[in-house]
N, C-alpha and C. Protein backbone atom coordinates (compact mmCIF):
# COMPACT_ATOMS: atom_id res chain seq x y z
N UNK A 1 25.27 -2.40 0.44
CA UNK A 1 24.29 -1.34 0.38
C UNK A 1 24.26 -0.60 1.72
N UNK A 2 23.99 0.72 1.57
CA UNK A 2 23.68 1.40 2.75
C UNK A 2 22.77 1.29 3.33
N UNK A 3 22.80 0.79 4.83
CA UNK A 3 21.59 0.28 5.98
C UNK A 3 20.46 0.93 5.56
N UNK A 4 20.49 2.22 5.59
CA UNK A 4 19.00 2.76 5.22
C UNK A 4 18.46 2.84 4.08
N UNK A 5 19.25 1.88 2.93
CA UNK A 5 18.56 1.89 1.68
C UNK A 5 17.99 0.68 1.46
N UNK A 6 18.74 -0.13 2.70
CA UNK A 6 18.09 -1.65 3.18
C UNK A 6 17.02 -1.50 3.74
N UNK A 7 16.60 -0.75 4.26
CA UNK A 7 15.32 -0.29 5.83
C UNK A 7 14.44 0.39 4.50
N UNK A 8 14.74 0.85 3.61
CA UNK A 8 13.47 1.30 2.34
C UNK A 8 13.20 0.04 1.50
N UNK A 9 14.05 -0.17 0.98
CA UNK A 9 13.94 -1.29 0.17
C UNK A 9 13.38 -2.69 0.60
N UNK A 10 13.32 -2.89 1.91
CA UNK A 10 12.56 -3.96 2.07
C UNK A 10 11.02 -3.59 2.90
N UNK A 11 10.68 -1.86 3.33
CA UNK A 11 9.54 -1.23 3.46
C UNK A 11 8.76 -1.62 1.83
N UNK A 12 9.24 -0.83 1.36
CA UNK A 12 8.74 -0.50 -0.42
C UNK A 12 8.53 -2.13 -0.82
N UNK A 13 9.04 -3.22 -0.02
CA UNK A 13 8.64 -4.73 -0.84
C UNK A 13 7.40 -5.21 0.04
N UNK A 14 7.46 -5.09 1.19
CA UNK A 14 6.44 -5.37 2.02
C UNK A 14 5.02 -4.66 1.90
N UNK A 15 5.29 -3.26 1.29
CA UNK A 15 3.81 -2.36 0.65
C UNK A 15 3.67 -3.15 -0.70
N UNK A 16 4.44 -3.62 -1.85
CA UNK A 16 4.23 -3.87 -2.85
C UNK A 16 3.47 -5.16 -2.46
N UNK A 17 3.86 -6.33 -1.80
CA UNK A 17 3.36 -7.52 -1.46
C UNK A 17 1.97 -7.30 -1.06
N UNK A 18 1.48 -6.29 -0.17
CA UNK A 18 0.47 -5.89 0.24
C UNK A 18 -0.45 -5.51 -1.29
N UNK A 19 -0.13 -4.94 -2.28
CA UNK A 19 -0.77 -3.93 -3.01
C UNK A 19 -1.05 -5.18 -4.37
N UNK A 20 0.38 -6.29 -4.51
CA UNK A 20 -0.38 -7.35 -5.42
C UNK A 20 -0.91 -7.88 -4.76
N UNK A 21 -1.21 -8.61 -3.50
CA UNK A 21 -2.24 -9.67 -3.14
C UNK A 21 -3.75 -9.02 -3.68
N UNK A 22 -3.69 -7.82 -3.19
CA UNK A 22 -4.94 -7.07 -3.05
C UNK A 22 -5.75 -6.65 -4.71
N UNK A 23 -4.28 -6.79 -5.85
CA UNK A 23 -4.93 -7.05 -7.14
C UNK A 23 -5.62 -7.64 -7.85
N UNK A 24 -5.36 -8.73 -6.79
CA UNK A 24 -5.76 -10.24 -7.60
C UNK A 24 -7.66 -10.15 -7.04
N UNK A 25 -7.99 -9.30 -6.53
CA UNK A 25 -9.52 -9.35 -5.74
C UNK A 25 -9.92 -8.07 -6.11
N UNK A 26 -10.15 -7.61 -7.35
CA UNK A 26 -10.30 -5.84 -7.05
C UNK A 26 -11.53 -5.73 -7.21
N UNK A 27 -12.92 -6.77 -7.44
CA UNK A 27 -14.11 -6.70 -6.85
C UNK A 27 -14.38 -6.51 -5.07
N UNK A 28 -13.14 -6.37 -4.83
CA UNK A 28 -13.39 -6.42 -3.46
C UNK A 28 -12.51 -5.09 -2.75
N UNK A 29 -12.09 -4.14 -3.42
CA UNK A 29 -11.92 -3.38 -3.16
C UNK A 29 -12.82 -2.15 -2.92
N UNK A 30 -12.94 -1.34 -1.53
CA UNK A 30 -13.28 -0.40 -1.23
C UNK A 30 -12.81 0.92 -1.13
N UNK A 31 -13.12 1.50 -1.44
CA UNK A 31 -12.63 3.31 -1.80
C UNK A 31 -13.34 3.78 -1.17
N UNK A 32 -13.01 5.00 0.09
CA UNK A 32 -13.48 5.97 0.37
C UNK A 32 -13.03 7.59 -0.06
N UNK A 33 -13.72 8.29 0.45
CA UNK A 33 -13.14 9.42 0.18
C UNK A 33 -12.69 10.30 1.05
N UNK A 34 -11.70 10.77 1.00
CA UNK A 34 -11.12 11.22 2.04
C UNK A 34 -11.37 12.88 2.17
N UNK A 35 -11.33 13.25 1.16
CA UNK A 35 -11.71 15.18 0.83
C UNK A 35 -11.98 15.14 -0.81
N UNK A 36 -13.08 15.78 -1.56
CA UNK A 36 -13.19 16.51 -2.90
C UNK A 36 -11.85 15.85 -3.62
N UNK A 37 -12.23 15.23 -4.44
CA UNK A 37 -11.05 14.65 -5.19
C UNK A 37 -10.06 13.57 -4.50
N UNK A 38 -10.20 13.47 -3.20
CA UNK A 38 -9.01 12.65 -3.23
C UNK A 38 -9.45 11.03 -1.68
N UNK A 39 -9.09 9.92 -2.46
CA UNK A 39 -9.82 8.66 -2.17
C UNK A 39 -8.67 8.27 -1.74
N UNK A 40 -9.50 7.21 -0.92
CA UNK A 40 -8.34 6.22 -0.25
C UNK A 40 -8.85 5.17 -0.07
N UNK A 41 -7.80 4.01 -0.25
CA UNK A 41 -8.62 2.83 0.06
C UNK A 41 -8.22 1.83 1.04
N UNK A 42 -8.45 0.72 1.86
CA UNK A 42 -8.50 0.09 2.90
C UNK A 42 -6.74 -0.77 2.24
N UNK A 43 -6.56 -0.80 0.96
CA UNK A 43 -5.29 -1.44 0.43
C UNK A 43 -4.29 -0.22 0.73
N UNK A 44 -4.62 0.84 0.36
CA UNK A 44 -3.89 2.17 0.65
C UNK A 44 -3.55 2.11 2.41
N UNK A 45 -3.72 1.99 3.04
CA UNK A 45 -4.01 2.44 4.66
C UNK A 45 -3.29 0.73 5.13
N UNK A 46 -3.35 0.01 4.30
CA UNK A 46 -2.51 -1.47 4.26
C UNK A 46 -0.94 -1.37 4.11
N UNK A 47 -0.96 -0.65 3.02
CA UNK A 47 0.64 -0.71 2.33
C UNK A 47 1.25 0.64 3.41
N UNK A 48 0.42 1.39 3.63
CA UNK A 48 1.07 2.60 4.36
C UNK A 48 1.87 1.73 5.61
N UNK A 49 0.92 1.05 6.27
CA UNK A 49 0.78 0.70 7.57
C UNK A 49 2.50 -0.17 7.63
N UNK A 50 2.03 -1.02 6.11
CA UNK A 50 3.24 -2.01 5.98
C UNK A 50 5.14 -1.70 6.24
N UNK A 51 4.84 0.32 5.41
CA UNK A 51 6.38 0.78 5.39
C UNK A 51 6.14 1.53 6.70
């Protein structure tokens, strides 16, 4: 595989890992809002952080 499809592909697994742990608790998820229509949440700003 090409290096940089290695350097995504294991970004994109490390956000996913982030985004199921965080499924398994979704009473415990917080949403803010960021502007009129559009939210973000503390799992969002997780997985970003992750890739």
């Amino acid at each position: 595989m090409h290096p940089m499809l290695n350097v995504a592909v294991k970004a994109a697994r490390r956000a996913g890992t982030v985004i199921n742990r965080a499924s398994l608790n979704l009473e415990r998820l917080q949403v803010d809002r960021k502007q009129h229509n559009d939210f973000v949440t503390e799992v969002d700003r997780q997985a970003e952080a992750a890739i």
